[in-house]
C-alpha atoms as a PDB file:
ATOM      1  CA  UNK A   1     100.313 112.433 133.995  1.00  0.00           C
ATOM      2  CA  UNK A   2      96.891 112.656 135.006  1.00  0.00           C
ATOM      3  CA  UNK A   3      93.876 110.901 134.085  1.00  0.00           C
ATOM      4  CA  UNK A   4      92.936 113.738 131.445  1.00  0.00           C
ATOM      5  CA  UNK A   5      96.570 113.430 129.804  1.00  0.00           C
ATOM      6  CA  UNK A   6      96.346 109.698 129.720  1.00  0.00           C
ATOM      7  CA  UNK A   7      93.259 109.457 127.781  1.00  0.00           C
ATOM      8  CA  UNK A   8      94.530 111.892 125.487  1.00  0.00           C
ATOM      9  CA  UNK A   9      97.538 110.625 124.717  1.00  0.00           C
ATOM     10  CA  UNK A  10      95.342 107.609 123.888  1.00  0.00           C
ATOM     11  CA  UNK A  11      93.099 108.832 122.042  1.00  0.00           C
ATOM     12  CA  UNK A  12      95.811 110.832 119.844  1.00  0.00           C
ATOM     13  CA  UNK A  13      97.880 107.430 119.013  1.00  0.00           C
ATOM     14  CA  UNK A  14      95.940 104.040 119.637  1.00  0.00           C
ATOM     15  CA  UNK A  15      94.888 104.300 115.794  1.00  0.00           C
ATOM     16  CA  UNK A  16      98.325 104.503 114.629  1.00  0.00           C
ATOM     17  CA  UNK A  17      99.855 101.740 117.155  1.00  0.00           C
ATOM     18  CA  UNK A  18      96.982  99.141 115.657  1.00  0.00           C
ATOM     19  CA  UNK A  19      97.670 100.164 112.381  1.00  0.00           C
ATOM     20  CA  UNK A  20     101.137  97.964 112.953  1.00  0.00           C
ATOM     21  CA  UNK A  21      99.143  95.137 114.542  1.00  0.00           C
ATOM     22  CA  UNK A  22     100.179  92.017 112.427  1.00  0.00           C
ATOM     23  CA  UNK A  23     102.775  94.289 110.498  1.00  0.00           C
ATOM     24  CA  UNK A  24     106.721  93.461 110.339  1.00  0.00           C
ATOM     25  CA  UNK A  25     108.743  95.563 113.096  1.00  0.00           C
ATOM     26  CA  UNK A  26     111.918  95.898 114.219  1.00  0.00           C
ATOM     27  CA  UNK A  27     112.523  95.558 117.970  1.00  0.00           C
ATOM     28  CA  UNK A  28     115.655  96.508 120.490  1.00  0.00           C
ATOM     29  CA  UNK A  29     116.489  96.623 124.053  1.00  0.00           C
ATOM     30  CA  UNK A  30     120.679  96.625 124.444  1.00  0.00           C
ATOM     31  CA  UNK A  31     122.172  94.207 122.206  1.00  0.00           C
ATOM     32  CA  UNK A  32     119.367  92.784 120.449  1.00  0.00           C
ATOM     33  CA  UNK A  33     118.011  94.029 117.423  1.00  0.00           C
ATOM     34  CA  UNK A  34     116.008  91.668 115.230  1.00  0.00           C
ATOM     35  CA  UNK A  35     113.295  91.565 113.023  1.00  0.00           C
ATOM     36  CA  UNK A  36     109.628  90.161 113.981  1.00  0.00           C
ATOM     37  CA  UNK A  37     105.749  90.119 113.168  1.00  0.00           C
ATOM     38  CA  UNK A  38     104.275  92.404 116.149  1.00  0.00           C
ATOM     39  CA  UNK A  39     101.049  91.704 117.502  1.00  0.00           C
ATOM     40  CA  UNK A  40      99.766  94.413 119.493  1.00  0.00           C
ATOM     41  CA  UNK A  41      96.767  95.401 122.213  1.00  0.00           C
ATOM     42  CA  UNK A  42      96.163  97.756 123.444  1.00  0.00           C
ATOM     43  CA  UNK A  43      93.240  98.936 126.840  1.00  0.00           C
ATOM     44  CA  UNK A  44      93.018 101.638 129.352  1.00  0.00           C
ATOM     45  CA  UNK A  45      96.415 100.785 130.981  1.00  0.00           C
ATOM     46  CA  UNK A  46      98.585 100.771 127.871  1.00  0.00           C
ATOM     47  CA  UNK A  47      99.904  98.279 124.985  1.00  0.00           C
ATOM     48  CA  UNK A  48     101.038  95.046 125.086  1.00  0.00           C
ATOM     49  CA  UNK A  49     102.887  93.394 121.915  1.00  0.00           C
ATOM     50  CA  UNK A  50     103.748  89.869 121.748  1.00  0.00           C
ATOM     51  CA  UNK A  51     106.840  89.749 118.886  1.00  0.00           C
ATOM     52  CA  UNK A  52     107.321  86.407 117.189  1.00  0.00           C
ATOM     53  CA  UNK A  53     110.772  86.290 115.193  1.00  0.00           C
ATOM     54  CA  UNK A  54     112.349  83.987 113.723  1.00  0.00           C
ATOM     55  CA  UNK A  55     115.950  85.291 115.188  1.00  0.00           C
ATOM     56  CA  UNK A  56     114.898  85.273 118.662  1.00  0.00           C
ATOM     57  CA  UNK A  57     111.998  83.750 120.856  1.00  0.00           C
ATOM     58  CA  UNK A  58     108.323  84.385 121.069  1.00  0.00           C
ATOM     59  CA  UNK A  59     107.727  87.166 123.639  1.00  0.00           C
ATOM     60  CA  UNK A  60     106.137  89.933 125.096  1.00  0.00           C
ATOM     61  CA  UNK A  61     106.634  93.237 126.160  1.00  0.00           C
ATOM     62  CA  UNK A  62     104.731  95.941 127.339  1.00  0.00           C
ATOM     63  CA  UNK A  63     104.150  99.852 128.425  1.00  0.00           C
ATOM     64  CA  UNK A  64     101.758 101.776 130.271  1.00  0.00           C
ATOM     65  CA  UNK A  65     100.649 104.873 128.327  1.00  0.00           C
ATOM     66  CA  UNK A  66     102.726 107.719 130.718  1.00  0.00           C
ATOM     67  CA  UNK A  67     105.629 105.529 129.317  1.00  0.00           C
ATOM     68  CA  UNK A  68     104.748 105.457 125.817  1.00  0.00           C
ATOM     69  CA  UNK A  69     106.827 107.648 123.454  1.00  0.00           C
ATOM     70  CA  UNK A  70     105.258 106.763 120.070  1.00  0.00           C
ATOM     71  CA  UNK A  71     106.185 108.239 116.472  1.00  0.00           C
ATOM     72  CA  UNK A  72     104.967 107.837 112.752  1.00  0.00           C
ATOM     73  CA  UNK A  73     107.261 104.667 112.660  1.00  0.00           C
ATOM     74  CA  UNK A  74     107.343 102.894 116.057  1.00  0.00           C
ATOM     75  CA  UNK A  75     107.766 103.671 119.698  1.00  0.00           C
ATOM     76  CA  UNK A  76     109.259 103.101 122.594  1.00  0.00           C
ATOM     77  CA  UNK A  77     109.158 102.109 126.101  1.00  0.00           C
ATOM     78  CA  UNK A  78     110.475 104.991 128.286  1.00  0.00           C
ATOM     79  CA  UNK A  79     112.407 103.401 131.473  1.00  0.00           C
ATOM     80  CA  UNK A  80     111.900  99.953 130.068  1.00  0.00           C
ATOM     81  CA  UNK A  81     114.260 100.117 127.220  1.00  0.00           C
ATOM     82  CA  UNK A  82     112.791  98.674 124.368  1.00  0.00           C
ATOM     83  CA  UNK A  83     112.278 100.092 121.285  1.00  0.00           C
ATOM     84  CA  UNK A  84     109.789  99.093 117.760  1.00  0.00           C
ATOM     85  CA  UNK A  85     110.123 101.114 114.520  1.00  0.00           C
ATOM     86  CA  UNK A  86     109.316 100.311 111.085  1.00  0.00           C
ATOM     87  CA  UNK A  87     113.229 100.600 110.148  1.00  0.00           C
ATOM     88  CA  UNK A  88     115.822  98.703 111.334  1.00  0.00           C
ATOM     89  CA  UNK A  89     117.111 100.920 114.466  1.00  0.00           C
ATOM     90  CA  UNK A  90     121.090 101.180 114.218  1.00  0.00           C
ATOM     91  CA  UNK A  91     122.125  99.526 111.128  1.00  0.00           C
ATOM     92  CA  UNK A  92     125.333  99.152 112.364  1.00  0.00           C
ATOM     93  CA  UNK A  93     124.764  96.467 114.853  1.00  0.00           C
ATOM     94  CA  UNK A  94     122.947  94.438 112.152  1.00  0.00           C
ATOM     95  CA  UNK A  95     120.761  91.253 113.142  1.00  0.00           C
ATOM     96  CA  UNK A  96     121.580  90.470 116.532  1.00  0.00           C
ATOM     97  CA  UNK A  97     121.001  87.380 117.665  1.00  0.00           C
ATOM     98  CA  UNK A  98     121.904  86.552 113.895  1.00  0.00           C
ATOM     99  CA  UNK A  99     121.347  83.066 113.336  1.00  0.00           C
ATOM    100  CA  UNK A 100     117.880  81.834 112.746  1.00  0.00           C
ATOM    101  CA  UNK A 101     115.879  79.905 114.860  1.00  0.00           C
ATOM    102  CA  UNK A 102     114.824  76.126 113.461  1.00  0.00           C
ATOM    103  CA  UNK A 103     113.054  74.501 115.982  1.00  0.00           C
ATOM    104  CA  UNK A 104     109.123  75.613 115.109  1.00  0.00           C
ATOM    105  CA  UNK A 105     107.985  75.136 118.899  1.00  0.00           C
ATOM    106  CA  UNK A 106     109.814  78.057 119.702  1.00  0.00           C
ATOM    107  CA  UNK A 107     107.100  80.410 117.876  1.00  0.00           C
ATOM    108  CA  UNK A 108     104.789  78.811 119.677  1.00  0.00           C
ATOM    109  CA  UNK A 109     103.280  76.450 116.793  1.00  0.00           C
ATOM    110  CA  UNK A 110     102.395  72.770 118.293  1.00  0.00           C
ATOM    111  CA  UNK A 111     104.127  69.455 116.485  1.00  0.00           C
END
């Protein structure tokens, strides 16, 4: 892509990807498919999304915009692997990792 493409694509979907920006989202990437609160930025370069769940720990991921492949309900990382849509992804796998983490430090809250 060149510059030219690049900004477009920006400019036609950097409204909708901060419309989910503190919204619930479910992520995957091989195995794992779990539920999580998205917080999302995004600059010239592309979006980055920090994902705090309480199945998995707090992390980020991120995609440069000639990566992006973004829809009405989520998007994806192209090469990367990771995926975010509204809906769960493949219901079949369910929650995955299922159980729930307890231990509060792990969403990055201080005792």
């Amino acid at each position: 892509m060149n510059e030219m493409e690049i900004r477009e694509k920006r400019e036609e979907f950097e409204s909708l990807i901060q419309s989910w920006n503190g919204t619930k989202m479910w992520f995957q990437e091989r195995r794992l498919q779990f539920p999580g609160i998205v917080q999302i930025i995004t600059d010239d370069w592309g979006v980055s999304i920090t994902i705090t769940s309480e199945y998995f720990r707090k992390f980020s991921v991120s995609g440069c915009w000639e990566i992006l492949r973004v829809s009405s309900s989520g998007m994806s990382g192209l090469y990367v692997g990771w995926t975010l849509n509204k809906q769960i992804i493949y219901p079949e796998l369910g929650i995955f990792p299922a159980n729930k983490i307890v231990d509060t430090r792990c969403h990055g809250e201080e005792e």
